[in-house]
Structure formats: C-alpha cells, structure tokens
Protein backbone atom coordinates (compact mmCIF):
# COMPACT_ATOMS: atom_id res chain seq x y z
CA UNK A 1 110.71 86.40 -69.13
CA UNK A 2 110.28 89.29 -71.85
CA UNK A 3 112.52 91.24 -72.42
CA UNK A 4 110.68 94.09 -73.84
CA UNK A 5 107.22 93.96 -72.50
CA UNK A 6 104.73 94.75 -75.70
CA UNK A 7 102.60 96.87 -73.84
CA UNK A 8 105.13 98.87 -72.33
CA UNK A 9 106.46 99.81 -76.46
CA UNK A 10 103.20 100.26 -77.37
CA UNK A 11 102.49 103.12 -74.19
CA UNK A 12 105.41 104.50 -75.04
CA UNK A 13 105.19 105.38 -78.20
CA UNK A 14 101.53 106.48 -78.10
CA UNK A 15 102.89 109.11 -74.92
CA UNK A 16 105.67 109.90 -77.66
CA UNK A 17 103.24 110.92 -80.47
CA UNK A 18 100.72 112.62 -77.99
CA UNK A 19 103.29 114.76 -76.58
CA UNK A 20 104.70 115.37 -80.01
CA UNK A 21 101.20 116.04 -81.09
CA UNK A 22 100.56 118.85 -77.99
CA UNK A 23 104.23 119.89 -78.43
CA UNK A 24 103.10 121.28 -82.44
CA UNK A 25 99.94 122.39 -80.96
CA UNK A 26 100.88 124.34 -78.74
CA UNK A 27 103.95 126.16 -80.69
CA UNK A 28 100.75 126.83 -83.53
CA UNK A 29 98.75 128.61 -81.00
CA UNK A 30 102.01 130.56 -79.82
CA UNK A 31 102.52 131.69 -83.53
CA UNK A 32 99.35 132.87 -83.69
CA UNK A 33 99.22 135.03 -80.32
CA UNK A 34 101.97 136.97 -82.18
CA UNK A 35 100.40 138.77 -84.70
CA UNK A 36 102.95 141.72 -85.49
CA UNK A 37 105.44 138.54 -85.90
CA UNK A 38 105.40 135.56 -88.34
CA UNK A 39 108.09 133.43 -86.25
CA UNK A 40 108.69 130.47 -88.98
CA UNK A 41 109.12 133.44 -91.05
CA UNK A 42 111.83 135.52 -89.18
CA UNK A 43 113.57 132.44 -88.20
CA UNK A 44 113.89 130.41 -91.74
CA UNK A 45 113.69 133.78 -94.09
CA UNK A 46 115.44 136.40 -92.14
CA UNK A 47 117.60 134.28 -90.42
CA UNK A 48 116.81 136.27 -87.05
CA UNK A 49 118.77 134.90 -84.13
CA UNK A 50 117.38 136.77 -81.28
CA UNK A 51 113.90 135.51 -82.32
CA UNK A 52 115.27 132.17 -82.83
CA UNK A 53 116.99 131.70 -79.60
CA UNK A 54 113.23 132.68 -77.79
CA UNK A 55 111.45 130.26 -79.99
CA UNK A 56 113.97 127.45 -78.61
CA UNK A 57 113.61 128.44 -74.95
CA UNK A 58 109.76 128.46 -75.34
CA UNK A 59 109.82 125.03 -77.12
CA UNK A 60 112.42 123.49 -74.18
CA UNK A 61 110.01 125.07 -71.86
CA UNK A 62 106.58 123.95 -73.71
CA UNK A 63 108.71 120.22 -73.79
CA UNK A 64 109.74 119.76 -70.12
CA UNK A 65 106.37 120.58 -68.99
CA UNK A 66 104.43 118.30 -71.28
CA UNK A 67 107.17 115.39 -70.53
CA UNK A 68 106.03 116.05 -66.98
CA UNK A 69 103.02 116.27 -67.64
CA UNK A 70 102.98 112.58 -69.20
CA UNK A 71 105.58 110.93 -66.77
C-alpha cells in the first residue's frame, strides 16, 4: 500500500501550476481593462490602500472560482 500515490502528486501539482498560471492571467487582463489606472503601480509606488484592498478582493474572488473550477 502507497502511501502517497505518484499520480495523485503529479495531478496535483500540474492543477496547482495551471491555476496559478490562469490566476496571473487573469489579474494581467484585469490590469489592462483599467487604463486610467496602473494597479502594480498605485499599490507598490503610491502605497494606495483603497486600491490595494480591491485588488485583494478581486484576486480572492478570481482564486475561489478557479479552485472551483479545478476541484
């Protein structure tokens, strides 16, 4: 009896990157549909909370549904 099944480690991790992989895509293609705002910059530069605290609900948000997506 194994105790970790190979093919189990290798699925997960390949769901891992992939959603990790959509996950960046995504928040891209979200940074561009914002023209009048550069996000990274605001966030990092600025140091704007209000725009930082959006940017984390949208990436829990973007998160949950692609873990749901892949479960």
């Amino acid at each position: 009896m194994d105790i970790i099944n190979p093919q189990f480690l290798i699925n997960s991790l390949v769901f891992s990157l992939l959603g990790v992989l959509v996950f960046c895509v995504v928040f891209i293609i979200i940074d561009k549909l914002t023209p009048s705002v550069n996000l990274w910059k605001e966030i990092v530069e600025k140091r704007n909370q209000a725009v930082a605290t959006v940017v984390a609900a949208m990436c829990l948000g973007i998160a949950l549904i692609i873990a749901a997506a892949v479960h």
